[in-house]
PDB file of N, CA and C in Angstrom:
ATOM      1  N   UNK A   1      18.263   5.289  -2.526  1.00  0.00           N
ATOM      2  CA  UNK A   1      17.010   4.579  -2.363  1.00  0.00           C
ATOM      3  C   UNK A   1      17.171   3.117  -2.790  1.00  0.00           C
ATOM      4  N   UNK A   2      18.110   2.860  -3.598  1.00  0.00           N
ATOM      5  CA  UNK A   2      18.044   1.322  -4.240  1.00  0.00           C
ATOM      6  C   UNK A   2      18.721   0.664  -3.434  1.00  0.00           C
ATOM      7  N   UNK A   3      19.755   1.152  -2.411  1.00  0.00           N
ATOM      8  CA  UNK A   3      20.147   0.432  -1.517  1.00  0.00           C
ATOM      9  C   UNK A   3      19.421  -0.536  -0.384  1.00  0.00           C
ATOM     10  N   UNK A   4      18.429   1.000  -0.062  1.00  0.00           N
ATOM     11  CA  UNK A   4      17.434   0.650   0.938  1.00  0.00           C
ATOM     12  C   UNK A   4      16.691  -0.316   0.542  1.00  0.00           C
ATOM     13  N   UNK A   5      15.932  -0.041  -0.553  1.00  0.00           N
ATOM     14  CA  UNK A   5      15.070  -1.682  -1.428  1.00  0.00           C
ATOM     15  C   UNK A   5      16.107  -2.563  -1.419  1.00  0.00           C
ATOM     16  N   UNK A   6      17.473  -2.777  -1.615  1.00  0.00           N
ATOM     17  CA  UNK A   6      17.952  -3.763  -1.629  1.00  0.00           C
ATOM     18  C   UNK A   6      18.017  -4.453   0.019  1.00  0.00           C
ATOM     19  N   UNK A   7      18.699  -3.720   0.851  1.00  0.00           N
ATOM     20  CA  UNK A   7      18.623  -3.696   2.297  1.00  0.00           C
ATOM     21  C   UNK A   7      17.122  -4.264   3.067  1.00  0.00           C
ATOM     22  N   UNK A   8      16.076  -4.025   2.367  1.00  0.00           N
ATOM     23  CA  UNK A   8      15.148  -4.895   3.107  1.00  0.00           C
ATOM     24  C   UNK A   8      14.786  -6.349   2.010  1.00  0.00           C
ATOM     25  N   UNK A   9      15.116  -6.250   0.533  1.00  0.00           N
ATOM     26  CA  UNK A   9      14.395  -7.189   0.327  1.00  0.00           C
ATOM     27  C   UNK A   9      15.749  -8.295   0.897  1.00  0.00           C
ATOM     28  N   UNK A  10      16.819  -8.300   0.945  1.00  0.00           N
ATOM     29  CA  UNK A  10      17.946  -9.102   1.431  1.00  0.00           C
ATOM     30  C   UNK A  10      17.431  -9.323   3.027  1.00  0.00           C
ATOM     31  N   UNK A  11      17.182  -8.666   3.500  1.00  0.00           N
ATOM     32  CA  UNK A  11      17.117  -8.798   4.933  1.00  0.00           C
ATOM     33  C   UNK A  11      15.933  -9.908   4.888  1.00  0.00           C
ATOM     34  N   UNK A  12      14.390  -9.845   4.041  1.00  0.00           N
ATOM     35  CA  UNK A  12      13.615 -10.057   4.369  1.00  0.00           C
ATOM     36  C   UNK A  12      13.940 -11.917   3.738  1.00  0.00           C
ATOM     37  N   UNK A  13      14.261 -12.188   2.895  1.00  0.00           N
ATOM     38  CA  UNK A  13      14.729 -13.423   2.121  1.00  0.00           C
ATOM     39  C   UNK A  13      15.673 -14.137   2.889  1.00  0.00           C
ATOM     40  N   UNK A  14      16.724 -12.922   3.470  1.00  0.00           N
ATOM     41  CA  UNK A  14      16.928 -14.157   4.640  1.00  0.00           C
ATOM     42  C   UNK A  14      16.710 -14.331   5.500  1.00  0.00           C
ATOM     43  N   UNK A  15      15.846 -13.706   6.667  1.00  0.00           N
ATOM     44  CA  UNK A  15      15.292 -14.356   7.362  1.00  0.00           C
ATOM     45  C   UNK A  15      13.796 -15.147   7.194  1.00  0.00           C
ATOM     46  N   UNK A  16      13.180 -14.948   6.326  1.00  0.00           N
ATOM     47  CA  UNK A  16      12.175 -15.364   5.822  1.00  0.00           C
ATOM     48  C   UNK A  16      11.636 -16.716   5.296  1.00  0.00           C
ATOM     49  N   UNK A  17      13.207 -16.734   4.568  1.00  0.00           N
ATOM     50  CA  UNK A  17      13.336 -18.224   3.410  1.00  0.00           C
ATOM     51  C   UNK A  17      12.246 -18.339   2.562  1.00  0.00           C
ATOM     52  N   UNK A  18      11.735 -17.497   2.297  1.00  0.00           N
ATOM     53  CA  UNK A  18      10.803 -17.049   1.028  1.00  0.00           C
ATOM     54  C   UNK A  18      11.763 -17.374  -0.180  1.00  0.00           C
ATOM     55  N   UNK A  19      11.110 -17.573  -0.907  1.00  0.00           N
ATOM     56  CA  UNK A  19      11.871 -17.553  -2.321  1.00  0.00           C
ATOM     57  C   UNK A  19      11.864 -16.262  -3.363  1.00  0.00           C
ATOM     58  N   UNK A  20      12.655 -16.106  -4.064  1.00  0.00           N
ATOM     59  CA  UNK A  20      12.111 -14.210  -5.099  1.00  0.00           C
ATOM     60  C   UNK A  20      11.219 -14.242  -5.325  1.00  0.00           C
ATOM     61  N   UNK A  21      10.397 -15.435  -6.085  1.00  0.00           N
ATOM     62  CA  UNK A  21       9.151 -15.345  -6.544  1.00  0.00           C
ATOM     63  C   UNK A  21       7.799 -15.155  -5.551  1.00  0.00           C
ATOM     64  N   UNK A  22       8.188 -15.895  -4.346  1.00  0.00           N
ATOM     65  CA  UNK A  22       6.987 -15.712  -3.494  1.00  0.00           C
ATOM     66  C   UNK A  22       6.895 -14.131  -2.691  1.00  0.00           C
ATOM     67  N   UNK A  23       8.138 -14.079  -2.783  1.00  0.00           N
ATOM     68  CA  UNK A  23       8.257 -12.373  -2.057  1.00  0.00           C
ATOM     69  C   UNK A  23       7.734 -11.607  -3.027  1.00  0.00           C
ATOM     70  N   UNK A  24       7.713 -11.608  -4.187  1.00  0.00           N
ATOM     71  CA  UNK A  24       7.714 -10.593  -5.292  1.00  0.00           C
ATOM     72  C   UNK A  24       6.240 -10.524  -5.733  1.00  0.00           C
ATOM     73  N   UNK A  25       5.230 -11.410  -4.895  1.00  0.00           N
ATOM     74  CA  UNK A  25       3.522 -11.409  -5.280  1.00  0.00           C
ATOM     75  C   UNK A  25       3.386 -10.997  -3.857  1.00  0.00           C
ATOM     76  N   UNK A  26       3.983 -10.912  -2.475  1.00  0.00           N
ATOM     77  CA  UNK A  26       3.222 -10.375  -1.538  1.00  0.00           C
ATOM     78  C   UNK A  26       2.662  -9.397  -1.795  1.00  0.00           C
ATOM     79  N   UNK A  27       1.293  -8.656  -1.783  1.00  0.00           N
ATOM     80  CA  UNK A  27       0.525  -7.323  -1.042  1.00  0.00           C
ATOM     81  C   UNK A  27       0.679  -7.111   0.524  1.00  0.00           C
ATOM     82  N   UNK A  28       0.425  -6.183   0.965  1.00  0.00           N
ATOM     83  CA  UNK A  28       0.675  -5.954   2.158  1.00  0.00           C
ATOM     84  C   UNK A  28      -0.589  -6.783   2.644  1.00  0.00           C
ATOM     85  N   UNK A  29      -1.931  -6.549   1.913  1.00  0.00           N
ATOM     86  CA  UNK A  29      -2.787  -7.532   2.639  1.00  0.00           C
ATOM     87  C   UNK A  29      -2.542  -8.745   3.127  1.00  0.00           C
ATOM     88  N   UNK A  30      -1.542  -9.469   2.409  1.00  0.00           N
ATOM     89  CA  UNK A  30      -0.797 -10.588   2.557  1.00  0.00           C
ATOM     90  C   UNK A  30      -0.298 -11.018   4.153  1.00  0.00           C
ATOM     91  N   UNK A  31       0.426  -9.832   4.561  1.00  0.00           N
ATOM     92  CA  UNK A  31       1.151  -9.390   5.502  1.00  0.00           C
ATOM     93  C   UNK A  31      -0.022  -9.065   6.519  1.00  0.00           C
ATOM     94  N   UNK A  32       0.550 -10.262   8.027  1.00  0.00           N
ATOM     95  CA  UNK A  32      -0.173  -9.536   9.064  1.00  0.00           C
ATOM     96  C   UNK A  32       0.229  -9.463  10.295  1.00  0.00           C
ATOM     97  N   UNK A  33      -0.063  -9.516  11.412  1.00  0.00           N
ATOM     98  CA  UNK A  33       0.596  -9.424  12.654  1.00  0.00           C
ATOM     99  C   UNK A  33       0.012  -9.588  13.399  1.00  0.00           C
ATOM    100  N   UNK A  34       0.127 -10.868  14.046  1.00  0.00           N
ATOM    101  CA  UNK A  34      -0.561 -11.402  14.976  1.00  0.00           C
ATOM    102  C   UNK A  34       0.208 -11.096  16.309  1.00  0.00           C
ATOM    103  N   UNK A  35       0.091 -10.404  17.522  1.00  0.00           N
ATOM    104  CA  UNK A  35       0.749 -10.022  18.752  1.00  0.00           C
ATOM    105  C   UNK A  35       2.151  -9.929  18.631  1.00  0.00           C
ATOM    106  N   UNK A  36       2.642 -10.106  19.073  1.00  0.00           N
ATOM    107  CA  UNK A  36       4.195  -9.902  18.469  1.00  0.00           C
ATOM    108  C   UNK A  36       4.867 -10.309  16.844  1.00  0.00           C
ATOM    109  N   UNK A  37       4.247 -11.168  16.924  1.00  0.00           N
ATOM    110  CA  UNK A  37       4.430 -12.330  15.598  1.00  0.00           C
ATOM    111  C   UNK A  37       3.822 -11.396  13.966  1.00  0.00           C
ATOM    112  N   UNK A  38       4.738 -11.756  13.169  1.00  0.00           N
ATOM    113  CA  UNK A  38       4.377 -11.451  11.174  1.00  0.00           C
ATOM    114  C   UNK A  38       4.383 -12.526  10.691  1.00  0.00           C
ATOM    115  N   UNK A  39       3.275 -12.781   9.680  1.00  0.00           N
ATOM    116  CA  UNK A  39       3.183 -14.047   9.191  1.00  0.00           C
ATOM    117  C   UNK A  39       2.651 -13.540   7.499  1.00  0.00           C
ATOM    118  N   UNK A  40       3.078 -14.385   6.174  1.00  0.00           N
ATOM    119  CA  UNK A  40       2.665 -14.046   5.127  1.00  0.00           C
ATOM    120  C   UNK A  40       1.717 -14.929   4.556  1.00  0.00           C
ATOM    121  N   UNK A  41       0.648 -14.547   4.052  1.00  0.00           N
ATOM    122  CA  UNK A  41       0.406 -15.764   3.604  1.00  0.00           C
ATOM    123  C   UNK A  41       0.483 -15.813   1.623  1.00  0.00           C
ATOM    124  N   UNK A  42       0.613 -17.231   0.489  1.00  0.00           N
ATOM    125  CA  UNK A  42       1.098 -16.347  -0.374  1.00  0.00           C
ATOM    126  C   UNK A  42       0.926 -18.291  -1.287  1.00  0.00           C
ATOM    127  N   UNK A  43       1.042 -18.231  -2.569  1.00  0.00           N
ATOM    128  CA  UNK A  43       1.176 -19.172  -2.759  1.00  0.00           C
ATOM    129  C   UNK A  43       2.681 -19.694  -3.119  1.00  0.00           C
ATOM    130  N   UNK A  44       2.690 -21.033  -2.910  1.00  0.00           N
ATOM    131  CA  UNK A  44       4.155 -21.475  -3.120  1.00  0.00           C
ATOM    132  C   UNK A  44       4.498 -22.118  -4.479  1.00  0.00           C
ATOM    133  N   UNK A  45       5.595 -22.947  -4.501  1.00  0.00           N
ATOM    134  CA  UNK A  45       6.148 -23.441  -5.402  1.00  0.00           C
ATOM    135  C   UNK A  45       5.518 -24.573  -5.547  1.00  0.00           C
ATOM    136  N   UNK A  46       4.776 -24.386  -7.047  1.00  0.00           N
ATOM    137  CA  UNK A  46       3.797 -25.885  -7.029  1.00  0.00           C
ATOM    138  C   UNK A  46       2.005 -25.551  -7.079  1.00  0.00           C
ATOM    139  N   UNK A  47       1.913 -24.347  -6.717  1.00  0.00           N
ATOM    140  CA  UNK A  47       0.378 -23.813  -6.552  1.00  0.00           C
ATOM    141  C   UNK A  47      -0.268 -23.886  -5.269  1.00  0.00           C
ATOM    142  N   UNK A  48       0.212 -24.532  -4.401  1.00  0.00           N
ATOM    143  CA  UNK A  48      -0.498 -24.649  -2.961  1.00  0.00           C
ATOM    144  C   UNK A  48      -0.730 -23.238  -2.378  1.00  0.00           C
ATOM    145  N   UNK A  49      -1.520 -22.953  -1.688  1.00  0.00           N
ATOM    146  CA  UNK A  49      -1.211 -21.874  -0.264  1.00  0.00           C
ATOM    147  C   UNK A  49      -0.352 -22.278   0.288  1.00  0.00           C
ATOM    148  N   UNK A  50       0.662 -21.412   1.145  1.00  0.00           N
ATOM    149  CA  UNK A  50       1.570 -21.268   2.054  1.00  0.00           C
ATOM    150  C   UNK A  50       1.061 -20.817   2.957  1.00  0.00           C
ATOM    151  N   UNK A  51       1.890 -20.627   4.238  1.00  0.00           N
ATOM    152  CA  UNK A  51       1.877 -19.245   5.142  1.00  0.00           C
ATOM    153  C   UNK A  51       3.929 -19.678   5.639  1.00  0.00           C
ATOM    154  N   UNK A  52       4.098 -18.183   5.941  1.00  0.00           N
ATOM    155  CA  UNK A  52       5.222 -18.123   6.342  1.00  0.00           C
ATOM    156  C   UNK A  52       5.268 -17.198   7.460  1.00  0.00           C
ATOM    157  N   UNK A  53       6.319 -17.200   8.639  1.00  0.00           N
ATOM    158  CA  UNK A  53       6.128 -16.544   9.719  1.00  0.00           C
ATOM    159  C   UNK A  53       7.643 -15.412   8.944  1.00  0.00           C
ATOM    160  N   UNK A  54       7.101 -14.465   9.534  1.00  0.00           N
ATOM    161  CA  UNK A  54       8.168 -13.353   9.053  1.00  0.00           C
ATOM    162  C   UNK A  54       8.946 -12.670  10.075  1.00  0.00           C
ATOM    163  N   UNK A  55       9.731 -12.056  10.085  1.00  0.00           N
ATOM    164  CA  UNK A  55      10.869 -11.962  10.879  1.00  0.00           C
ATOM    165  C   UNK A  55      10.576 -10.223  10.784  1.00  0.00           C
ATOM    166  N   UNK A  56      10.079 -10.031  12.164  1.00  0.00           N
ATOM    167  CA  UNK A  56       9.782  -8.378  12.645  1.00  0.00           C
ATOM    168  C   UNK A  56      10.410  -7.227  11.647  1.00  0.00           C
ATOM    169  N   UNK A  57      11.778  -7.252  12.021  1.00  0.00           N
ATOM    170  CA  UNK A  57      12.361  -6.147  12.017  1.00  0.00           C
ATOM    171  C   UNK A  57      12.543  -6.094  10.509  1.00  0.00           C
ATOM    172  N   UNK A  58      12.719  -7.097   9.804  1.00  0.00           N
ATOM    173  CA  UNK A  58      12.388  -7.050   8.343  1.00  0.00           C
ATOM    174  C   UNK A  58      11.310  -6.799   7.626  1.00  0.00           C
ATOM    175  N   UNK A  59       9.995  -6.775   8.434  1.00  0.00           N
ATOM    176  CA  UNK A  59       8.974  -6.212   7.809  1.00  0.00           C
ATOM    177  C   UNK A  59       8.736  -5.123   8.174  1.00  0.00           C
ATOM    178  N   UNK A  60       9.400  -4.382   9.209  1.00  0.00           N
ATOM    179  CA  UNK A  60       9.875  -2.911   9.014  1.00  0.00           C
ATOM    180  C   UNK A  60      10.896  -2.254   7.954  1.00  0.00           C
ATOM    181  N   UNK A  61      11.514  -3.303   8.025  1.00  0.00           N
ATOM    182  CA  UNK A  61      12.460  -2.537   6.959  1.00  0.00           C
ATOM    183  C   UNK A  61      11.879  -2.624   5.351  1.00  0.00           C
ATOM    184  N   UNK A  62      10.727  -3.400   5.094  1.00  0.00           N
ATOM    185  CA  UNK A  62       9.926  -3.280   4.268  1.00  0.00           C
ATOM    186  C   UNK A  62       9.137  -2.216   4.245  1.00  0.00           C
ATOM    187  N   UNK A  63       8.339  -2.214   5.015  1.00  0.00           N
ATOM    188  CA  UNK A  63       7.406  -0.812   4.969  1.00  0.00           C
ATOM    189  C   UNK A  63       8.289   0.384   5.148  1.00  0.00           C
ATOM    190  N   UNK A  64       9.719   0.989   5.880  1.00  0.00           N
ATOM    191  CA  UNK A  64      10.613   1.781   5.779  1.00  0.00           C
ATOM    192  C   UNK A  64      10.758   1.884   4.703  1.00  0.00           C
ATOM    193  N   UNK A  65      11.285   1.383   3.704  1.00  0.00           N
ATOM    194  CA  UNK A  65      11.472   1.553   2.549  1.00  0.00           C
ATOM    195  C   UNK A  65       9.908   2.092   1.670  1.00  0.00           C
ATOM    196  N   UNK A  66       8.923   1.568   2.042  1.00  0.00           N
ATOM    197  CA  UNK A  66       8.231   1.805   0.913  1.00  0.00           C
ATOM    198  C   UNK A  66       7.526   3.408   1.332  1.00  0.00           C
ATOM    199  N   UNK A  67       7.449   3.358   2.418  1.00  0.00           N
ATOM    200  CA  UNK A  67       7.099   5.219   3.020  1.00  0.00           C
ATOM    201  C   UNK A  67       7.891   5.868   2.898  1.00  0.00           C
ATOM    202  N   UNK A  68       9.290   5.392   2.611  1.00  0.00           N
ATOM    203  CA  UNK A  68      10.380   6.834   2.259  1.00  0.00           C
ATOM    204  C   UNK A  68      10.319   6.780   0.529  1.00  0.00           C
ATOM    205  N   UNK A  69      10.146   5.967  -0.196  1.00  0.00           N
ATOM    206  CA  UNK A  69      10.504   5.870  -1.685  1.00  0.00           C
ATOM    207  C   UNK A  69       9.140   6.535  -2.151  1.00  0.00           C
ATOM    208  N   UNK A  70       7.862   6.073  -1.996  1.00  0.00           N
ATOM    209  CA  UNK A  70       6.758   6.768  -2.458  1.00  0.00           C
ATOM    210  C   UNK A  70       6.080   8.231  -1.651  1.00  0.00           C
ATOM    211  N   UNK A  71       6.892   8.470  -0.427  1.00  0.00           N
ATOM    212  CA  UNK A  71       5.900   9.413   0.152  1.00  0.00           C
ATOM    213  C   UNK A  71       4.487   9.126   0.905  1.00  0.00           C
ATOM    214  N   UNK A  72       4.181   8.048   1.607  1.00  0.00           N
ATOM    215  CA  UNK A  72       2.692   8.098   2.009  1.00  0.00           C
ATOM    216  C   UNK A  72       2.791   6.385   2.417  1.00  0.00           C
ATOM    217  N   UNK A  73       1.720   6.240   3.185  1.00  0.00           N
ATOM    218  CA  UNK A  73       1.529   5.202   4.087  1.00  0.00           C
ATOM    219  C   UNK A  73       1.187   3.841   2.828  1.00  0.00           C
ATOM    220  N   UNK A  74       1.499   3.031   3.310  1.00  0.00           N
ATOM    221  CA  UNK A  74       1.315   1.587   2.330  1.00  0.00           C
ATOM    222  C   UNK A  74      -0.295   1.284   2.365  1.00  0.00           C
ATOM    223  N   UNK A  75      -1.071   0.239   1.141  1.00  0.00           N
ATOM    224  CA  UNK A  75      -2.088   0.378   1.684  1.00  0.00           C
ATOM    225  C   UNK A  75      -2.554  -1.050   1.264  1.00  0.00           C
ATOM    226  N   UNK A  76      -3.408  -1.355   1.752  1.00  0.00           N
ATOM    227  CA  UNK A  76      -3.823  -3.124   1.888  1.00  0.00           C
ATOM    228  C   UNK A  76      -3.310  -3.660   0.030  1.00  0.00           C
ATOM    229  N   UNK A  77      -3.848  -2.777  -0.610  1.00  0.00           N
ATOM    230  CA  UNK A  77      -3.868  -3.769  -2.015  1.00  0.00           C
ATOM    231  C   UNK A  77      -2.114  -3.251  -2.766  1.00  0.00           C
ATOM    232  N   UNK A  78      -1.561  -2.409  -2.341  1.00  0.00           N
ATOM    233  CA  UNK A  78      -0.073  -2.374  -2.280  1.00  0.00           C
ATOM    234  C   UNK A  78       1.062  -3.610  -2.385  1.00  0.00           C
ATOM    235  N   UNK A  79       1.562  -3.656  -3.343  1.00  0.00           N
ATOM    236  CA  UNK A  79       2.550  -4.606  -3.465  1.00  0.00           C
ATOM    237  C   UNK A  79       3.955  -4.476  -2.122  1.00  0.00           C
ATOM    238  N   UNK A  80       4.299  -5.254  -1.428  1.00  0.00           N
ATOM    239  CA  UNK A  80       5.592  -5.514  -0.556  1.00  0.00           C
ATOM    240  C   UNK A  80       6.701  -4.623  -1.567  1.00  0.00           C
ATOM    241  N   UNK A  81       6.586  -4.980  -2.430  1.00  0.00           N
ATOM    242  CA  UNK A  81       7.944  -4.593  -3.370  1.00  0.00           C
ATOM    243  C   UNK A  81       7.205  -4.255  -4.714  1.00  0.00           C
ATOM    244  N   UNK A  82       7.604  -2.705  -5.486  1.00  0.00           N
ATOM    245  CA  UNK A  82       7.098  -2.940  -6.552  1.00  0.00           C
ATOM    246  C   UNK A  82       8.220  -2.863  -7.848  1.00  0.00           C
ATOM    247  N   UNK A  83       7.964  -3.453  -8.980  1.00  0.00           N
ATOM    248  CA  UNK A  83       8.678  -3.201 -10.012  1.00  0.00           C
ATOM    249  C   UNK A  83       8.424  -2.472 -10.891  1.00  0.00           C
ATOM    250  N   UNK A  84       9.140  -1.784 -11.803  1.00  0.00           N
ATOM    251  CA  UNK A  84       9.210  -1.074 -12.989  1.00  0.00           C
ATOM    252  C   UNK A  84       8.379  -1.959 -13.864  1.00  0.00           C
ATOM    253  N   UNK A  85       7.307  -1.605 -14.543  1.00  0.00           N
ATOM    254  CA  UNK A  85       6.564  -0.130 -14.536  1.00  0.00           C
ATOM    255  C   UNK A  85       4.935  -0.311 -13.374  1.00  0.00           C
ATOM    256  N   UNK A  86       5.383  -1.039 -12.571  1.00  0.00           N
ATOM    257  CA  UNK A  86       3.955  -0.992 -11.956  1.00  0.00           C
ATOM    258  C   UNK A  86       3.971  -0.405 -10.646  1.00  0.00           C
ATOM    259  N   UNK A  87       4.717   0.686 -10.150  1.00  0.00           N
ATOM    260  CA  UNK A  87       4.516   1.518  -9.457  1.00  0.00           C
ATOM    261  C   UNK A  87       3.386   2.360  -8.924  1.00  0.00           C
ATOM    262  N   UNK A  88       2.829   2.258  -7.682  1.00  0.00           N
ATOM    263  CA  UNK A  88       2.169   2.540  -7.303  1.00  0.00           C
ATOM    264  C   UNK A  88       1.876   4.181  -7.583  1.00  0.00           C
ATOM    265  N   UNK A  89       0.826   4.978  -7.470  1.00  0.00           N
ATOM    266  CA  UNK A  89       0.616   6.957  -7.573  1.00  0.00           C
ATOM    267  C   UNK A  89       1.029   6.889  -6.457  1.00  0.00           C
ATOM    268  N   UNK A  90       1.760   7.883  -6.581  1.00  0.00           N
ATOM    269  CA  UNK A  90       2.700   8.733  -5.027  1.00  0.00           C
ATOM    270  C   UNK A  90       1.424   9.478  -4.142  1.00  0.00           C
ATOM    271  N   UNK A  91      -0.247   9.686  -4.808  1.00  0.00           N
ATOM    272  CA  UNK A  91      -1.013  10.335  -4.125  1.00  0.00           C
ATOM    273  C   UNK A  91      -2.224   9.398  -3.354  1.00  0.00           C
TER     274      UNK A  91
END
C-alpha cells in the first residue's frame, strides 16, 4: 500500500508542479473536473489563492489509492492524502 501512496503522490507532484505543502492541504472538495480537464484549487506560497490544472490520470491514481487503502468511496471533506494520525473512519 505505501508504494501505491507513494506512486500517486510522485506521479501527482510531477505532473502537477504543486509543491508538498500545497498537495498535502488538498480535500477532494478542492479537486474538480471540468469536461475533460482537473483543476485544484488551494492556497499557495505566500497566502494567495491558487488554482492549478491537474493532470487526469494522476488524479486517478489519487483516488485509486485512497478506495483501495480505506475501503469506501472518497468524500468532499476528505483529505487527497492523509497522514498519521488523522486518518479518515474506514465506515
Amino acid at each position: 500500500m505505501r508504494g501505491r501512496a507513494d506512486y500517486a503522490i510522485v506521479y501527482m507532484l510531477v505532473t502537477s508542479g504543486l509543491r508538498g505543502s500545497e498537495l498535502c492541504q488538498l480535500r477532494l472538495r478542492d479537486v474538480e473536473r471540468f469536461e475533460e480537464h482537473w483543476s485544484a484549487r488551494f492556497i499557495e506560497k505566500g497566502g494567495s489563492e491558487a488554482e492549478q490544472e491537474l493532470y487526469g490520470l494522476a488524479v486517478e491514481a489519487c483516488l485509486d489509492y485512497f478506495k483501495s487503502h480505506f475501503q469506501r468511496e472518497p468524500r468532499s471533506e476528505d483529505a487527497l492524502f492523509w497522514t498519521f494520525p488523522r486518518y479518515p473512519k474506514l465506515s
